[in-house]
Protein backbone atom coordinates (compact mmCIF):
# COMPACT_ATOMS: atom_id res chain seq x y z
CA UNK A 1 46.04 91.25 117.24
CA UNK A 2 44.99 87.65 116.86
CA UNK A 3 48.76 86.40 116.74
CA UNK A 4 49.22 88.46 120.10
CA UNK A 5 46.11 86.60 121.56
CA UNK A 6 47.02 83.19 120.21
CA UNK A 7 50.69 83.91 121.68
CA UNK A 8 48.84 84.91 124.98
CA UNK A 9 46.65 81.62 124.79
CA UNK A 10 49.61 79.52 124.57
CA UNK A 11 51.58 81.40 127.94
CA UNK A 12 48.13 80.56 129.06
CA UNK A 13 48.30 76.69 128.72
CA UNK A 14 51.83 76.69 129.31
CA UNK A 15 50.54 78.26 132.85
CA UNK A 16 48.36 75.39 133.55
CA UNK A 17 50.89 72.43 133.51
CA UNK A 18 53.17 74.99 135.73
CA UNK A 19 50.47 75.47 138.49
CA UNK A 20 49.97 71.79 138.28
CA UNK A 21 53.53 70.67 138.62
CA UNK A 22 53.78 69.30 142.26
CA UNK A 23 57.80 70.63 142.32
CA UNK A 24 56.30 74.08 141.13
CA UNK A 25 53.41 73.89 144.13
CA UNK A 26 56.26 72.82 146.76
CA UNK A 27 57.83 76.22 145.73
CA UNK A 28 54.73 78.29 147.32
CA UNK A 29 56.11 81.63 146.33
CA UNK A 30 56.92 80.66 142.87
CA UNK A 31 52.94 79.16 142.72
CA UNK A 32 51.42 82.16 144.11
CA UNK A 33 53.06 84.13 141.81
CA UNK A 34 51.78 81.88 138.65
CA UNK A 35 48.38 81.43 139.95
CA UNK A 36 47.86 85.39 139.96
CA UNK A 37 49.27 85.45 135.91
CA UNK A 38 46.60 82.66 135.05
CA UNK A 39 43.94 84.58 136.92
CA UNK A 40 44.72 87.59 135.02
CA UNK A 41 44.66 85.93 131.86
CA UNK A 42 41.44 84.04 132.23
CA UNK A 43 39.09 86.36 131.21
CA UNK A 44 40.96 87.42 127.65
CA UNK A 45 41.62 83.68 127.20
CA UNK A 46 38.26 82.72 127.44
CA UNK A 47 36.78 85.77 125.07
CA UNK A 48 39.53 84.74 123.07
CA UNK A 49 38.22 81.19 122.83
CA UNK A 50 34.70 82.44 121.83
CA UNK A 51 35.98 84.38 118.89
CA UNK A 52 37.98 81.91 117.16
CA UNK A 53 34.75 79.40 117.58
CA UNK A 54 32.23 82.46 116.16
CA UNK A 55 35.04 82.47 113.80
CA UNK A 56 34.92 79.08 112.79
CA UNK A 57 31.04 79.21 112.88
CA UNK A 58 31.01 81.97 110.02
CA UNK A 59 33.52 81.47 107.97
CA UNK A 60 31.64 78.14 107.64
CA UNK A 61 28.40 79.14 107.31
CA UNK A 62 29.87 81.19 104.19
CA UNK A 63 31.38 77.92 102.51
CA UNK A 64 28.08 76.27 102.65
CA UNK A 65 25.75 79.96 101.68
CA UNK A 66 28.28 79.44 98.38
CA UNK A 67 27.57 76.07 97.58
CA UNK A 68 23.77 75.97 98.78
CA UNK A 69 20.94 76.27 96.03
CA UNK A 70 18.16 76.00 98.77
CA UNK A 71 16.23 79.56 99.02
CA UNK A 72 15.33 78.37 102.81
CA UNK A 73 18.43 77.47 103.41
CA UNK A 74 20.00 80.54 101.93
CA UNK A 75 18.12 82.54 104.28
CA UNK A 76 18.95 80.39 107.24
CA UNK A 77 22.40 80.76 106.67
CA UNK A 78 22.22 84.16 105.76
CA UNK A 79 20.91 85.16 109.13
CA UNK A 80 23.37 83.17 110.40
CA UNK A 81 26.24 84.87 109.14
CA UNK A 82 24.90 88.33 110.32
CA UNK A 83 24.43 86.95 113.66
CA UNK A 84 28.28 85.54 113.76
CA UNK A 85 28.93 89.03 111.98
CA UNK A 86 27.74 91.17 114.78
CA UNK A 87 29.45 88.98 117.23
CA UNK A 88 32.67 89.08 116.03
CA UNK A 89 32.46 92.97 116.14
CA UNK A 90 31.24 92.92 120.04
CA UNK A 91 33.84 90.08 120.88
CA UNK A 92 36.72 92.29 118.93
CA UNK A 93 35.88 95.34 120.79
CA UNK A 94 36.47 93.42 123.93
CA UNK A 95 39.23 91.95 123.33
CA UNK A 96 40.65 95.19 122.40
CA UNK A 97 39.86 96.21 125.63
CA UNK A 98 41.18 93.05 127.40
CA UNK A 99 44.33 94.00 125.86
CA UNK A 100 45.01 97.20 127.23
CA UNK A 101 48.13 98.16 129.56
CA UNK A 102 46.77 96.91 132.83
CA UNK A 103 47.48 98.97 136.16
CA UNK A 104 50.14 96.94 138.10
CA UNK A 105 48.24 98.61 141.18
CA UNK A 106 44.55 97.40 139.94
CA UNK A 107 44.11 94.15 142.27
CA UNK A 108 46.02 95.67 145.15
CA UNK A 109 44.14 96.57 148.98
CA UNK A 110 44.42 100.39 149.56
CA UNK A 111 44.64 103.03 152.41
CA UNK A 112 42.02 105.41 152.10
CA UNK A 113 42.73 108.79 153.67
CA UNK A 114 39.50 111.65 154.15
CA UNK A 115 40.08 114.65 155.40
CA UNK A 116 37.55 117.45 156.32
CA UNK A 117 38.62 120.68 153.81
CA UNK A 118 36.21 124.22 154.04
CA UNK A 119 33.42 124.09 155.93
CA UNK A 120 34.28 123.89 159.12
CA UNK A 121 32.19 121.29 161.58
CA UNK A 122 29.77 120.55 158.46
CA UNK A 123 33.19 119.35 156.92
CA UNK A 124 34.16 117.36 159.23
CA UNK A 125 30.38 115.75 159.39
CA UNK A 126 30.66 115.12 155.40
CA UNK A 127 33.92 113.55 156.19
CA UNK A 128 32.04 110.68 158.06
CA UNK A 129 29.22 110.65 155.76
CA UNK A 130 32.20 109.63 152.79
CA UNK A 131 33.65 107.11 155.88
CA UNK A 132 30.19 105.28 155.78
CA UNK A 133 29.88 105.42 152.18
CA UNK A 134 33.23 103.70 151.46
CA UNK A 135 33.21 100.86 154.22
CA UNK A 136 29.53 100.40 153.25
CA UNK A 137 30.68 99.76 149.22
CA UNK A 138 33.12 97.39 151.12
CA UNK A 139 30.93 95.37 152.92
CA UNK A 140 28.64 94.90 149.59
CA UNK A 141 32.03 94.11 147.56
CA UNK A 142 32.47 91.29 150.36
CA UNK A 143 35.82 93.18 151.25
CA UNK A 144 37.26 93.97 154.85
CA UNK A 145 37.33 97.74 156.19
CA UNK A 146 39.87 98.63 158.98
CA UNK A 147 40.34 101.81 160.89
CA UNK A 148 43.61 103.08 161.03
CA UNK A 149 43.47 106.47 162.11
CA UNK A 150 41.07 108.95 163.15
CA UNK A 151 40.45 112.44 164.63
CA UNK A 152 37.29 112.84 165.64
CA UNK A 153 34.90 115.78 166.26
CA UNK A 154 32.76 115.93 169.55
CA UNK A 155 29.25 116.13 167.34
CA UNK A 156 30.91 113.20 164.77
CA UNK A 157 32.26 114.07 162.40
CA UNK A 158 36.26 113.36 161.41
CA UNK A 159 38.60 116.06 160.64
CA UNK A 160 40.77 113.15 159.22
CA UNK A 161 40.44 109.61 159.39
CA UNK A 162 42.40 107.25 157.71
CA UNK A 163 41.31 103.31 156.80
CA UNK A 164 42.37 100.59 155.07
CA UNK A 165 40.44 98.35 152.88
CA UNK A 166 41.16 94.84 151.86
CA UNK A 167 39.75 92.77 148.78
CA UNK A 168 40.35 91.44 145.04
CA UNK A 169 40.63 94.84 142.87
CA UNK A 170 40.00 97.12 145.32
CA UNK A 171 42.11 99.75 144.14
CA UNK A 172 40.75 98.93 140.84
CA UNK A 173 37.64 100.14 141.61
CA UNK A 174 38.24 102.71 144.03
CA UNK A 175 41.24 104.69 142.42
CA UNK A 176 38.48 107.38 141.05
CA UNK A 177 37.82 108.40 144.40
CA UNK A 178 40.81 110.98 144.75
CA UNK A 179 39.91 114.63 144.79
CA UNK A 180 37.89 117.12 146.50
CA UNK A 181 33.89 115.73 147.00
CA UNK A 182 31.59 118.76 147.41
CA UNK A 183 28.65 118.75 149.23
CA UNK A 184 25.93 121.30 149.09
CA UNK A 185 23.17 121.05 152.10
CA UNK A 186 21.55 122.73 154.58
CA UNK A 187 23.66 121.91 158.04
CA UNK A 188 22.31 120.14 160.96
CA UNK A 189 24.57 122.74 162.91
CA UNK A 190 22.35 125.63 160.68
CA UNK A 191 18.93 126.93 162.23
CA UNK A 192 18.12 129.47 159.62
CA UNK A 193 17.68 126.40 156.81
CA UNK A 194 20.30 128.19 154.31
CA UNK A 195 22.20 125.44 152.09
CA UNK A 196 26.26 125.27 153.05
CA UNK A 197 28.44 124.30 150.23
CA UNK A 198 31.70 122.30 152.11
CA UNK A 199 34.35 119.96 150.91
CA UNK A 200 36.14 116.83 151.82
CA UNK A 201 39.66 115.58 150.09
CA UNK A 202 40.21 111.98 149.56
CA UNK A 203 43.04 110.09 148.75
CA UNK A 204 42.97 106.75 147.49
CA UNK A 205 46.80 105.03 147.92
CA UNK A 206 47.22 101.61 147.17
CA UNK A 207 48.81 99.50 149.57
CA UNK A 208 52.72 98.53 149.04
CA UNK A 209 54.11 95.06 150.27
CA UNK A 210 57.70 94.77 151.71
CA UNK A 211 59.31 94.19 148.93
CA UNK A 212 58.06 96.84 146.88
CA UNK A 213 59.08 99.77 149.60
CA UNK A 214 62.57 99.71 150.83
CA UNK A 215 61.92 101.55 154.37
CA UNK A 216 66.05 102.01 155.86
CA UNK A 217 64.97 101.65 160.35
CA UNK A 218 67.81 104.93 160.20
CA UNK A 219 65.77 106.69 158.23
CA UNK A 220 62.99 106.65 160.88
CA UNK A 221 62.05 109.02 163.76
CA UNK A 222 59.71 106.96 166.24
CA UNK A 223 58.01 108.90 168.87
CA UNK A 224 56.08 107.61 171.30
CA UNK A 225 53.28 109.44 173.81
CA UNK A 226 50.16 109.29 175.18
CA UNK A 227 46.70 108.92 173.61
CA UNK A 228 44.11 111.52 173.27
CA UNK A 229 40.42 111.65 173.31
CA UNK A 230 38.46 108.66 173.74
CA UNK A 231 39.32 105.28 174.80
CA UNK A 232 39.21 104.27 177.71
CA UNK A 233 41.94 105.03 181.06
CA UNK A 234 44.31 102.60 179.40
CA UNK A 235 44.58 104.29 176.14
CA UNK A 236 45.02 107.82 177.77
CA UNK A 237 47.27 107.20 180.37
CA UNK A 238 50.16 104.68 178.66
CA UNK A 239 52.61 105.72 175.66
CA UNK A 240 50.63 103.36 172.87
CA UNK A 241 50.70 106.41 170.48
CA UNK A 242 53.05 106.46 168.13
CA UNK A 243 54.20 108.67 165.80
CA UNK A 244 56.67 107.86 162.58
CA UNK A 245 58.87 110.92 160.91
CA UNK A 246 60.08 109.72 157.96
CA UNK A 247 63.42 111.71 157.46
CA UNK A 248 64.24 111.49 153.63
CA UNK A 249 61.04 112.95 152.59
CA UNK A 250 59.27 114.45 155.80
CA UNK A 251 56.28 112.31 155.83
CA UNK A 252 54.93 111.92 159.07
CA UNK A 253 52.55 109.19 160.18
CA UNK A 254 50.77 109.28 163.35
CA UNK A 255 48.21 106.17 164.91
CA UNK A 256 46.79 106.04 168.68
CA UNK A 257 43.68 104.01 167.99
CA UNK A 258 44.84 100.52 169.51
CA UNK A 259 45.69 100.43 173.24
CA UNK A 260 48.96 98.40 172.19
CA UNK A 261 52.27 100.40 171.38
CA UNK A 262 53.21 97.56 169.07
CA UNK A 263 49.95 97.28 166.89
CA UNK A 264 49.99 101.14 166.22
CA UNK A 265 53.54 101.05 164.87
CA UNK A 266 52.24 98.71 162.51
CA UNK A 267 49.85 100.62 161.23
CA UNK A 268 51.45 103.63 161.09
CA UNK A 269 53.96 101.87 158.76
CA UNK A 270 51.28 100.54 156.24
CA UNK A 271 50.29 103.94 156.06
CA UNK A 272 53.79 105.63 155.53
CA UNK A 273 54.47 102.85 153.01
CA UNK A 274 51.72 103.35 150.85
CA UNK A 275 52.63 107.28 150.83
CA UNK A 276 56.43 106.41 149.97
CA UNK A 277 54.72 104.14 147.20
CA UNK A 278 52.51 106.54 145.79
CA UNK A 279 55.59 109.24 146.00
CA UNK A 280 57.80 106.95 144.04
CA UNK A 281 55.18 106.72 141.14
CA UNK A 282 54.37 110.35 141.13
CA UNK A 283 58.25 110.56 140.91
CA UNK A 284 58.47 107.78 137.88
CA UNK A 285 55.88 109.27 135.99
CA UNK A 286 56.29 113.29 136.47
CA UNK A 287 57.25 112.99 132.26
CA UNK A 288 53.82 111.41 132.25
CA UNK A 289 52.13 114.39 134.16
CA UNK A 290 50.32 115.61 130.83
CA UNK A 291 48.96 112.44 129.45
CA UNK A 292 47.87 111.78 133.16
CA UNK A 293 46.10 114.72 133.55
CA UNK A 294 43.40 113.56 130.61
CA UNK A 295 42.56 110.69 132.28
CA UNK A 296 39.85 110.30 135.09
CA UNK A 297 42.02 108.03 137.26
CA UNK A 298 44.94 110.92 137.86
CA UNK A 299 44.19 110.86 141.59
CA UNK A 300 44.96 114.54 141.35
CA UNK A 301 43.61 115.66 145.15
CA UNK A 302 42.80 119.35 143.98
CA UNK A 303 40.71 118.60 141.55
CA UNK A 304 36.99 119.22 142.14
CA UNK A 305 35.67 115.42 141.14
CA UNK A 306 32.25 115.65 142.79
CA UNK A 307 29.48 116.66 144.08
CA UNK A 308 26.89 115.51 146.41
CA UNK A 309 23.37 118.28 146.15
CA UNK A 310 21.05 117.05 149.09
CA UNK A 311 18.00 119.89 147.76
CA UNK A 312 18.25 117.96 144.66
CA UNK A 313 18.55 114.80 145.74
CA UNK A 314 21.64 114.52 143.08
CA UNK A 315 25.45 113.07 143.03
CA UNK A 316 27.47 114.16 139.92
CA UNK A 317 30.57 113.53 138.58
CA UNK A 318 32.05 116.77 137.00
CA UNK A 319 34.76 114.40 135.06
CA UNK A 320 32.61 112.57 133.19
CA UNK A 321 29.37 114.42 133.56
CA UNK A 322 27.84 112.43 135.24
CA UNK A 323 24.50 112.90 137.20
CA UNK A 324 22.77 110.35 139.28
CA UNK A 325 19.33 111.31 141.29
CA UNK A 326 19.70 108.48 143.94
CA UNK A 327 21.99 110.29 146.48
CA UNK A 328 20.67 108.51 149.53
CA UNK A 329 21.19 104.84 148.17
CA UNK A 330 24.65 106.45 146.62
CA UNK A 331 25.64 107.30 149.93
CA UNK A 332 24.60 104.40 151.27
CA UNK A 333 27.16 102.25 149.27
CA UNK A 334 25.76 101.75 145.85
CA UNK A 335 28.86 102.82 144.20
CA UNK A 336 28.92 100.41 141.02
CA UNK A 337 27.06 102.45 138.49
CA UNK A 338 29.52 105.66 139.15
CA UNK A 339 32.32 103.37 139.21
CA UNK A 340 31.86 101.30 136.02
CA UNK A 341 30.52 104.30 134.13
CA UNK A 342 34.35 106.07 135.35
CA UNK A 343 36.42 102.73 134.10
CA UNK A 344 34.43 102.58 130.78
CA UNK A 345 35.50 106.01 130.43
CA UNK A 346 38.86 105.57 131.39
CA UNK A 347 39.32 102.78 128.72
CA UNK A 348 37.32 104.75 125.54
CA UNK A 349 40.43 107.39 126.43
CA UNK A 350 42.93 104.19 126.26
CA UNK A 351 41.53 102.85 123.04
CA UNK A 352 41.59 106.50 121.44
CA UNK A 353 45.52 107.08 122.61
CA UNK A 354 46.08 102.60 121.51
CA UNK A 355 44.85 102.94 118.01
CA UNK A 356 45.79 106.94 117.38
């Protein structure tokens, strides 16, 4: 391991005259590109760093414990060396998970997709409840929230709405979300105060650049017609919906939110990308499908991830067993604990599959 680390140290410094070199920053692809690897490496670079100087500390606090003959001393250094001890053992442990295969996808923005599953109207309502929750976790990550699509109920709720959000690691943090989130409650729509159990499905895509999604124009149905529901005259009575077949796979991509023709095509086609991306992964790793399925992050959408017990004032996460008793705050954004408790959990079932 520490010949891996020193080797990744090195790339490291070798990175630093690179992003410096004024011919290398005229070439602003090529820079961008190298700035993002030295990013990544930072953190293990710098843990890295702090274990060879703990390192250094105890194997020299040893050298003088075997040539002292001072009791106070003795017991100076000997405190010493379990202090070093105990930090070498916490600094290998993260450096072991520092080293783990990192998801290509992890700092990439994603398109979020919710749509209201049994239920009915109180469906549709939990659907916007999840909406809030997610652009709320955005706006407290400092990261940007866009709608894309939506189909809105006449009480509020969304039978589907799709978004995009935009930020460092974004997918990193929200690729747990996939799957069916249950909610059990007693519906506004419900006068006899009985408690409704309903579901919502959300996928969590991450968004594909250009370059990474080949999309052939002749492979592409484009229809065009007028919006629906709200909006404004404008929006109802010119052709600025659009609606994108793709023809190879059948995926079909719809947006009428913007009053401009042009600005709905493009988001319908960040939308059909990330589905084309997130088809040719499934694709790449179908031989994967069984080692997938025993991790948390498997974004498999029929799974049952979640649930959300107003009576109880409870959110729990049935893949981890999880249970947190601050479901109003929870819904209200404060996503962190959930989420880092799910990536801990995700890399203890790395490390066990690493060093098996």
């Amino acid at each position: 391991m520490i010949e891996k680390l020193q080797s990744i140290e090195d790339h490291y410094l070798e990175l630093e005259q690179q992003i410096s070199d004024p011919a290398v920053i005229a070439r602003q692809d090529e820079w961008r590109k190298l700035t993002k690897e030295h990013a990544h490496l930072t953190d293990i670079v710098t843990v890295f760093r702090q274990y060879k100087q703990v390192s250094a500390d105890l194997e020299e606090a040893k050298e003088l414990l075997a040539e002292s003959t001072d009791e106070e001393m003795n017991s100076f250094l000997k405190e010493e060396i379990a202090e070093n001890t105990e930090k070498i053992e916490d600094l290998t442990e993260r450096l072991k998970v520092l080293l783990l295969p990192r998801d290509p996808n992890d700092e990439k923005d994603v398109i979020v997709e919710i749509r209201a599953g049994t239920g009915g109207e109180e469906a549709a309502l939990f659907a916007a409840d999840l909406l809030r929750m997610y652009t709320r976790y955005a706006e407290r990550q400092g990261w940007k929230a866009e709608i894309i699509s939506d189909n809105a109920t006449d009480i509020g709720g969304f039978k589907e709405v799709i978004f995009a959000i935009e930020g460092t690691g974004a997918y990193s943090r929200l690729k747990f979300e996939s799957g069916v989130h249950r909610v059990q409650r007693v519906p506004t729509t419900e006068s006899g105060g009985r408690i409704h159990t309903s579901a919502a499905t959300v996928a969590v895509l991450p968004e594909a650049e250009d370059v990474e999604v080949e999309i052939d124009a002749n492979d592409l149905r484009i229809d065009v017609f007028c919006s629906s529901g709200p909006g404004g005259q404008s929006v109802n009575t010119t052709q600025s919906a659009v609606r994108i077949t793709h023809l190879p796979s059948g995926i079909v991509v719809s947006c009428q939110d913007e009053k401009s023709q042009l600005k709905n095509k493009e988001k319908a086609m960040r939308v059909l990308r990330a589905r084309l991306y997130e088809k040719a992964q499934e694709e790449q790793q179908a031989e994967l499908a069984q080692a997938r399925k025993s991790q948390v992050g498997s974004g498999d959408r029929s799974e049952r991830i979640r649930t959300y017990n107003f009576p109880q004032g409870r959110v729990t996460d049935h893949r981890i067993g999880l249970t947190l008793y601050k479901l109003e705050q929870f819904l209200d954004g404060e996503l962190d604990e959930m989420v880092d408790a799910l990536i801990t959990n995700e890399q203890a079932e790395l490390l066990k599959k690493v060093e098996q």
